[in-house]
Structure formats: structure tokens, C-alpha cells
N, C-alpha and C. Protein backbone atom coordinates (compact mmCIF):
# COMPACT_ATOMS: atom_id res chain seq x y z
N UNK A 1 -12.24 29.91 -49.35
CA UNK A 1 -11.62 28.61 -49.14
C UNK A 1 -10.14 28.80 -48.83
N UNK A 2 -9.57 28.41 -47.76
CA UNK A 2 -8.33 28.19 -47.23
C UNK A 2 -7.09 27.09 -48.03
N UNK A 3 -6.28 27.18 -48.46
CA UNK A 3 -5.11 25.97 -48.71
C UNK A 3 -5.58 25.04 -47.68
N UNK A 4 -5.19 25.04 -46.63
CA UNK A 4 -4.79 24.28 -45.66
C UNK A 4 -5.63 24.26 -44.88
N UNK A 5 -7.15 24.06 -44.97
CA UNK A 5 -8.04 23.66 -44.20
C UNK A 5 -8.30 22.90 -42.94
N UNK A 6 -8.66 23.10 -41.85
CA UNK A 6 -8.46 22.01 -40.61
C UNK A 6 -9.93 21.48 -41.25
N UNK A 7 -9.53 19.95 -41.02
CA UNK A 7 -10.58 18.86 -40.63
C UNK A 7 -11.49 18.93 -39.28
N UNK A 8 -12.45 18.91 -39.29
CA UNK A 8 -13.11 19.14 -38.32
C UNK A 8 -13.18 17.92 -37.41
N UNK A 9 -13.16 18.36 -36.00
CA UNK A 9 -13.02 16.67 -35.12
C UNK A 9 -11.85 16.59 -34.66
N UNK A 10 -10.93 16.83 -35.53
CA UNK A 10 -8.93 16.79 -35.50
C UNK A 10 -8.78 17.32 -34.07
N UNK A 11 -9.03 18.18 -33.17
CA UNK A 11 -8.55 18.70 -31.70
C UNK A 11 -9.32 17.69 -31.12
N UNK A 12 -10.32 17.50 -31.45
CA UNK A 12 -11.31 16.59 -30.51
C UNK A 12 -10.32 15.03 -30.35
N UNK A 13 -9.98 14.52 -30.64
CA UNK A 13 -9.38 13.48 -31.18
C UNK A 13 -7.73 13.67 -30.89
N UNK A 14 -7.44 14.62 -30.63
CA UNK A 14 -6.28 14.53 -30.28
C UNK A 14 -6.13 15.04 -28.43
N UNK A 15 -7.32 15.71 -27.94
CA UNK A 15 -7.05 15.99 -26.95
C UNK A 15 -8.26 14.57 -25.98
N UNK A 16 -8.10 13.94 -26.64
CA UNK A 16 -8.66 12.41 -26.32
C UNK A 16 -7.38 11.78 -26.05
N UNK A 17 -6.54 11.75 -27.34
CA UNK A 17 -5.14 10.83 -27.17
C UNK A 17 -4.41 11.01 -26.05
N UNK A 18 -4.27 12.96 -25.89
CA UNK A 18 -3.74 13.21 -24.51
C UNK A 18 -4.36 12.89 -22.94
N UNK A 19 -5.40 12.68 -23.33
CA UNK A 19 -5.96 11.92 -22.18
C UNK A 19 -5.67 11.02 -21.62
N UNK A 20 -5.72 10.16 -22.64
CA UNK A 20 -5.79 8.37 -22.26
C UNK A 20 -3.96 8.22 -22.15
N UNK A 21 -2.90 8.98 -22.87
CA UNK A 21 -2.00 9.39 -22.81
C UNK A 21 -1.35 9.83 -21.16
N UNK A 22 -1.93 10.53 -20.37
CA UNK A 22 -2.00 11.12 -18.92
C UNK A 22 -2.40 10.00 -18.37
N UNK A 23 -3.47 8.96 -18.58
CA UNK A 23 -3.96 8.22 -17.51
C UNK A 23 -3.44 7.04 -17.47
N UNK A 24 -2.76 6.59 -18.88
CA UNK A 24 -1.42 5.45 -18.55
C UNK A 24 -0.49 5.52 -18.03
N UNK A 25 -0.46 6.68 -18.06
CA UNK A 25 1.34 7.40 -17.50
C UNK A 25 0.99 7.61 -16.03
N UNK A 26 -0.66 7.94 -15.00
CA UNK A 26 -0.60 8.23 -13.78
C UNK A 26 -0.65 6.44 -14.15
N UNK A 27 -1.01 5.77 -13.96
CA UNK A 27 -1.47 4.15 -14.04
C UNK A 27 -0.02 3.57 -13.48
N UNK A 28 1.06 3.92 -14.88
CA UNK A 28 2.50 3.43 -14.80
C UNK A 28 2.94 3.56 -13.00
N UNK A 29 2.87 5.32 -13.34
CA UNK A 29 3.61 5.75 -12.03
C UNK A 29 3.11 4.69 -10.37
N UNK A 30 1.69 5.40 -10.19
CA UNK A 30 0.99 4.40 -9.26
C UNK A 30 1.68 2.74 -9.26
N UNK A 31 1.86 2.00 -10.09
CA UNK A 31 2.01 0.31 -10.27
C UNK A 31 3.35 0.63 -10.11
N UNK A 32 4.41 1.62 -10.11
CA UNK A 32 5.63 1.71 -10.04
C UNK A 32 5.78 1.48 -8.67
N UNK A 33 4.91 2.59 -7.90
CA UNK A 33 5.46 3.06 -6.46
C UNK A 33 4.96 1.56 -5.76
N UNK A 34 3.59 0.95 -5.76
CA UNK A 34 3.33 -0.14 -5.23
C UNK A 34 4.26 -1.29 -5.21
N UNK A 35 4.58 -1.42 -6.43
CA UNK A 35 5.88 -2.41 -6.75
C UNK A 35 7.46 -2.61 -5.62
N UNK A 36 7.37 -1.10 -5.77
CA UNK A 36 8.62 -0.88 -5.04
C UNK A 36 7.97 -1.06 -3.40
N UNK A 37 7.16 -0.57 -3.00
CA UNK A 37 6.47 -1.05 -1.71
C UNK A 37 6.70 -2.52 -1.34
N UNK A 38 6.05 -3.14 -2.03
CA UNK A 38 5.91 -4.42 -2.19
C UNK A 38 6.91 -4.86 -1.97
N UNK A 39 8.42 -4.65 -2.59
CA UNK A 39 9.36 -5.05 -2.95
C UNK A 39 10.47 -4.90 -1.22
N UNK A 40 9.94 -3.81 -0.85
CA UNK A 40 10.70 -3.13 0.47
C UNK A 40 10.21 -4.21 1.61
N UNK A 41 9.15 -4.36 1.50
CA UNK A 41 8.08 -5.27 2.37
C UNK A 41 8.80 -7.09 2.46
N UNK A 42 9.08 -7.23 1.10
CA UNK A 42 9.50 -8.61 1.29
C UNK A 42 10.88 -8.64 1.66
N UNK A 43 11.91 -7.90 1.36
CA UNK A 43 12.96 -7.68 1.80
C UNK A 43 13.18 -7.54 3.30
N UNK A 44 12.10 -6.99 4.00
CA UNK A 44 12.40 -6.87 4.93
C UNK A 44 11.57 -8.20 5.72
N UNK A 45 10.66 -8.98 5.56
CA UNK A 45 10.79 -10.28 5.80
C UNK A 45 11.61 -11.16 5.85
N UNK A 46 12.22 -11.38 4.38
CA UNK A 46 13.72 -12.04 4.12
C UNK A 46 14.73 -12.08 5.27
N UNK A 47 14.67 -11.06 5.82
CA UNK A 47 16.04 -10.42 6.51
C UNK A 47 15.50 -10.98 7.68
N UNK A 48 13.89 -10.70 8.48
CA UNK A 48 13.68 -11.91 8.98
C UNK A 48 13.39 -13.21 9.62
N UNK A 49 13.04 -13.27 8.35
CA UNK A 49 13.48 -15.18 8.72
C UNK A 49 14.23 -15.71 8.02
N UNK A 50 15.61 -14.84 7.84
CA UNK A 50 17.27 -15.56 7.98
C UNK A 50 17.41 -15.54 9.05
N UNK A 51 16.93 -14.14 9.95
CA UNK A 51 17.53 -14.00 11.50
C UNK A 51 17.06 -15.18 12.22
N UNK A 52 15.56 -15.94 12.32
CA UNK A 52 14.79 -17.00 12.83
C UNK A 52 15.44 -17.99 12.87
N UNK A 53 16.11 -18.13 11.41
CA UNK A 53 16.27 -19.64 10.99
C UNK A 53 17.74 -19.74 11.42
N UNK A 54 18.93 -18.89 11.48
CA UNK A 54 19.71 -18.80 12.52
C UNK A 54 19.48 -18.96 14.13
N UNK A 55 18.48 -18.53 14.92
CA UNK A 55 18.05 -18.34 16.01
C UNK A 55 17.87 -20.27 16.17
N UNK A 56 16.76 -20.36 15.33
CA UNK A 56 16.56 -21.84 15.27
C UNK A 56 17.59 -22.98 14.96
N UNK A 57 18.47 -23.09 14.27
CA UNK A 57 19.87 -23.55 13.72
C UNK A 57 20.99 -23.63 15.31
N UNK A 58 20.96 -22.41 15.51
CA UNK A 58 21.56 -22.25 16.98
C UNK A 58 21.01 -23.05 17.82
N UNK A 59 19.71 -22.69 18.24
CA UNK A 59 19.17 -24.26 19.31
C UNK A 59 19.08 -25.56 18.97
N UNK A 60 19.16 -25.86 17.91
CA UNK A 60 19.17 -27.35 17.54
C UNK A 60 20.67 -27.85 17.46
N UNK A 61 21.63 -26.95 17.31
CA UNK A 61 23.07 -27.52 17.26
C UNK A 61 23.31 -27.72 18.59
N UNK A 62 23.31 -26.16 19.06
CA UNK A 62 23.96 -26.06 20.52
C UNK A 62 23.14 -26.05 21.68
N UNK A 63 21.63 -26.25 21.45
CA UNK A 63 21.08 -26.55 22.79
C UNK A 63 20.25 -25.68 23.48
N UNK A 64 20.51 -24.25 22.78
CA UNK A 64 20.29 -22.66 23.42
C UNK A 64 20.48 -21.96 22.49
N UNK A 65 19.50 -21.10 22.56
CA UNK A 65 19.47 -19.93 21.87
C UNK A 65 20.60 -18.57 21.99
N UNK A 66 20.54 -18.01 21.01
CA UNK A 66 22.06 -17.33 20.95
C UNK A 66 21.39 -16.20 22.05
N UNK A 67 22.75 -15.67 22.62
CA UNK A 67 22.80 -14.65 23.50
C UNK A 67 22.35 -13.20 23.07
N UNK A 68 23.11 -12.79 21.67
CA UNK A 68 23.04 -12.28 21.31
C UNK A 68 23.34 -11.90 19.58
N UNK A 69 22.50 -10.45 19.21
CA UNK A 69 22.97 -10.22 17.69
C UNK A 69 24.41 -10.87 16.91
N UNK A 70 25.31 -10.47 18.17
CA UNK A 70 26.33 -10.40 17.31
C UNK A 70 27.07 -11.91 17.90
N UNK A 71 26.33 -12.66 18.35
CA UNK A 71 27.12 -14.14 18.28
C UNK A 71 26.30 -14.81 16.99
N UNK A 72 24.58 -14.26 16.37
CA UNK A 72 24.61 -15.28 15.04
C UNK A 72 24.98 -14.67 13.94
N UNK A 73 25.46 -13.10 14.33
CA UNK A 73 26.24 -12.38 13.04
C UNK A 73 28.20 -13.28 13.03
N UNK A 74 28.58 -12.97 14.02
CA UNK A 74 29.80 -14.20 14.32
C UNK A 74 29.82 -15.75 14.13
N UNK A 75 29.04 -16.35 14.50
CA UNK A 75 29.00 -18.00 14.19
C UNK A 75 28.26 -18.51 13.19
N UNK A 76 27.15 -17.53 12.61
CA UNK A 76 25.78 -18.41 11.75
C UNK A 76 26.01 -17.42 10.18
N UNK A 77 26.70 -16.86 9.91
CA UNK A 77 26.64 -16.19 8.83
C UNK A 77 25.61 -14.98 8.90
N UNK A 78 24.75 -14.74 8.90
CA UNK A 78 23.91 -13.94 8.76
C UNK A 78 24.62 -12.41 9.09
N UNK A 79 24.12 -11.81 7.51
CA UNK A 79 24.74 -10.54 7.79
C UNK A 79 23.41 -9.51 7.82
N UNK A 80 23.48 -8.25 7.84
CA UNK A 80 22.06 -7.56 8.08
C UNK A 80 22.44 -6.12 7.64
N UNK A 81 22.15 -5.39 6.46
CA UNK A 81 22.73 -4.04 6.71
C UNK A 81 21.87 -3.24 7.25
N UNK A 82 22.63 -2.75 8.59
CA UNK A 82 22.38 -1.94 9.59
C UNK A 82 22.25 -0.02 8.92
N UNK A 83 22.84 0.27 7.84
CA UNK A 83 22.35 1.26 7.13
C UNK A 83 21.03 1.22 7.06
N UNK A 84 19.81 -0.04 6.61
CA UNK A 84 18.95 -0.16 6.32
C UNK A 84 17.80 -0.33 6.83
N UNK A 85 18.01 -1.56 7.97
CA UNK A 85 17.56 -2.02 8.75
C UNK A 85 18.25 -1.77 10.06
N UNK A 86 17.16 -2.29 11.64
CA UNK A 86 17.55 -1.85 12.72
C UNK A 86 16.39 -3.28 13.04
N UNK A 87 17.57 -4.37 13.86
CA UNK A 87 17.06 -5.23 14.36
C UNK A 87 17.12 -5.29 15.82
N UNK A 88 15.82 -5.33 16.18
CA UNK A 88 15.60 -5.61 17.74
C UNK A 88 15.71 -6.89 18.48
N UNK A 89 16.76 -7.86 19.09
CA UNK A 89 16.49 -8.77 19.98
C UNK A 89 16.27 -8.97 20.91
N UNK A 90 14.86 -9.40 21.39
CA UNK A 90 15.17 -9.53 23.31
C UNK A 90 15.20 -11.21 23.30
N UNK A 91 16.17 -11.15 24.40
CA UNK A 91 16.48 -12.48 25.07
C UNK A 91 16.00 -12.16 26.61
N UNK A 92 14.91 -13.68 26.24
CA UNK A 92 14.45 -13.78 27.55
C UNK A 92 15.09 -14.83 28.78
N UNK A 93 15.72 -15.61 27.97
CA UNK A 93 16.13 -17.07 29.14
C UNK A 93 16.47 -17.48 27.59
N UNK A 94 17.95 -18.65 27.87
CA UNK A 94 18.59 -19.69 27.11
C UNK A 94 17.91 -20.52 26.49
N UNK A 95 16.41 -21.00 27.20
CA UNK A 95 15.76 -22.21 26.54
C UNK A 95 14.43 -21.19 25.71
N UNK A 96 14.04 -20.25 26.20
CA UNK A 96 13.45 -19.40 25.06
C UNK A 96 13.44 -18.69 23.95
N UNK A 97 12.50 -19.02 23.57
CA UNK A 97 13.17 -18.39 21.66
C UNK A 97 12.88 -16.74 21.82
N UNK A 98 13.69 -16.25 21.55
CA UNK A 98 14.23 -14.41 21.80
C UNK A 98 13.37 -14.00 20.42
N UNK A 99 12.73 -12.96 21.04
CA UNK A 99 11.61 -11.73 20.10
C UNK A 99 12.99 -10.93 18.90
N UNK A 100 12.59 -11.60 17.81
CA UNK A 100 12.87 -10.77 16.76
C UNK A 100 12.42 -9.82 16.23
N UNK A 101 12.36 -8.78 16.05
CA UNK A 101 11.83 -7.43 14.89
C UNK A 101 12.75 -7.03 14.17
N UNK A 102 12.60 -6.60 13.08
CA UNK A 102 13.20 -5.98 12.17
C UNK A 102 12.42 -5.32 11.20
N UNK A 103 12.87 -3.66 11.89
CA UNK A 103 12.29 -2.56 11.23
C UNK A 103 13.17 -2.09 9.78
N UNK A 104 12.43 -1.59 8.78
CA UNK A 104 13.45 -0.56 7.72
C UNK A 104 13.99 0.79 8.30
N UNK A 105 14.98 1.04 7.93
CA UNK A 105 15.15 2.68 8.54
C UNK A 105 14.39 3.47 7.50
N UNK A 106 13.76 4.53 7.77
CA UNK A 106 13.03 5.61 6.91
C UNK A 106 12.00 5.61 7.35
N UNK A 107 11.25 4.43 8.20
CA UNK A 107 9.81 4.48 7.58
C UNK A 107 8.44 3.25 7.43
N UNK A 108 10.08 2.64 6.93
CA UNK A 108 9.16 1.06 5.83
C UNK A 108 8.60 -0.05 7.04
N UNK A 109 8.57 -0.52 6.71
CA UNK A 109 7.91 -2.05 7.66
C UNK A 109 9.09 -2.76 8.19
């Protein structure tokens, strides 16, 4: 007979804990990265349809659609960081509403 006897079961039971232990923690990670996906995704919507609703704001004041980026970055507020994002405008004609895109830099949507 030993002092200090192991209980039998005791590893079994603990290399269970480390289990379920590992599979919350991949769980966390996974719901982390989606989150932040998610999060990149709406941001870059946001950005826009501020640009739209400037575009639109512009023809209803003045009649015509802006010429360009940097007359609704100049007259309409709208700022955009260009570190981040890379916005495409084509202007087709004054009375047409001009193709917005706006990509993330890296990658993202």
C-alpha cells in the first residue's frame, strides 16, 4: 500500500477537461475571426452608402451629380480613409448616377 495512492479514473477525467478545454478555446478563436469579418464587411458598406447618399444629396441640391471624388470630399463632408479603402468612381454624364465601389485594401470586400 502506497501513502499517496492515485484514484483511479483521475487522468481519465482530467484529460476530458482538456478536451472540452481545447474545443472552447478553437470555438472562441473561430467566433473571434468571423466577428471581425463581419465587422470589416459592414464598415465597408458604411463607407458606401455615405458615398451614395452624398452622390444623391448632390443631385437633389444642385441638379447633377458630382464630377468627381474630390468635389463630395470638398463640398459634402464625406471623408474616406484612403489607407484603407480605395474608392472607384465612374462618371458617366451629369444627369447619371456615377458607379460607386469601394474596395478594402488587403483583401476585404
Amino acid at each position: 500500500m502506497h501513502l499517496y495512492e492515485r484514484v483511479r479514473g483521475q487522468s481519465k477525467g482530467l484529460v476530458f477537461a482538456i478536451l472540452v478545454f481545447a474545443l472552447l478555446a478553437g470555438f472562441l478563436l473561430i467566433s473571434l475571426g468571423t466577428a471581425a469579418h463581419r465587422n470589416e464587411v459592414r464598415e465597408t458598406e458604411t463607407v458606401t452608402s455615405a458615398l451614395q447618399r452624398a452622390v444623391v444629396t448632390c443631385y437633389a441640391v444642385e441638379g447633377k451629380y458630382p464630377p468627381s471624388l474630390d468635389y463630395i470630399y470638398e463640398n459634402y463632408g464625406v471623408r474616406v480613409d484612403s489607407s484603407r479603402y480605395v474608392v472607384f468612381y465612374d462618371v458617366i454624364a451629369a444627369n447619371v448616377m456615377p458607379s460607386i465601389q469601394v474596395m478594402r485594401i488587403g483583401g476585404g470586400s
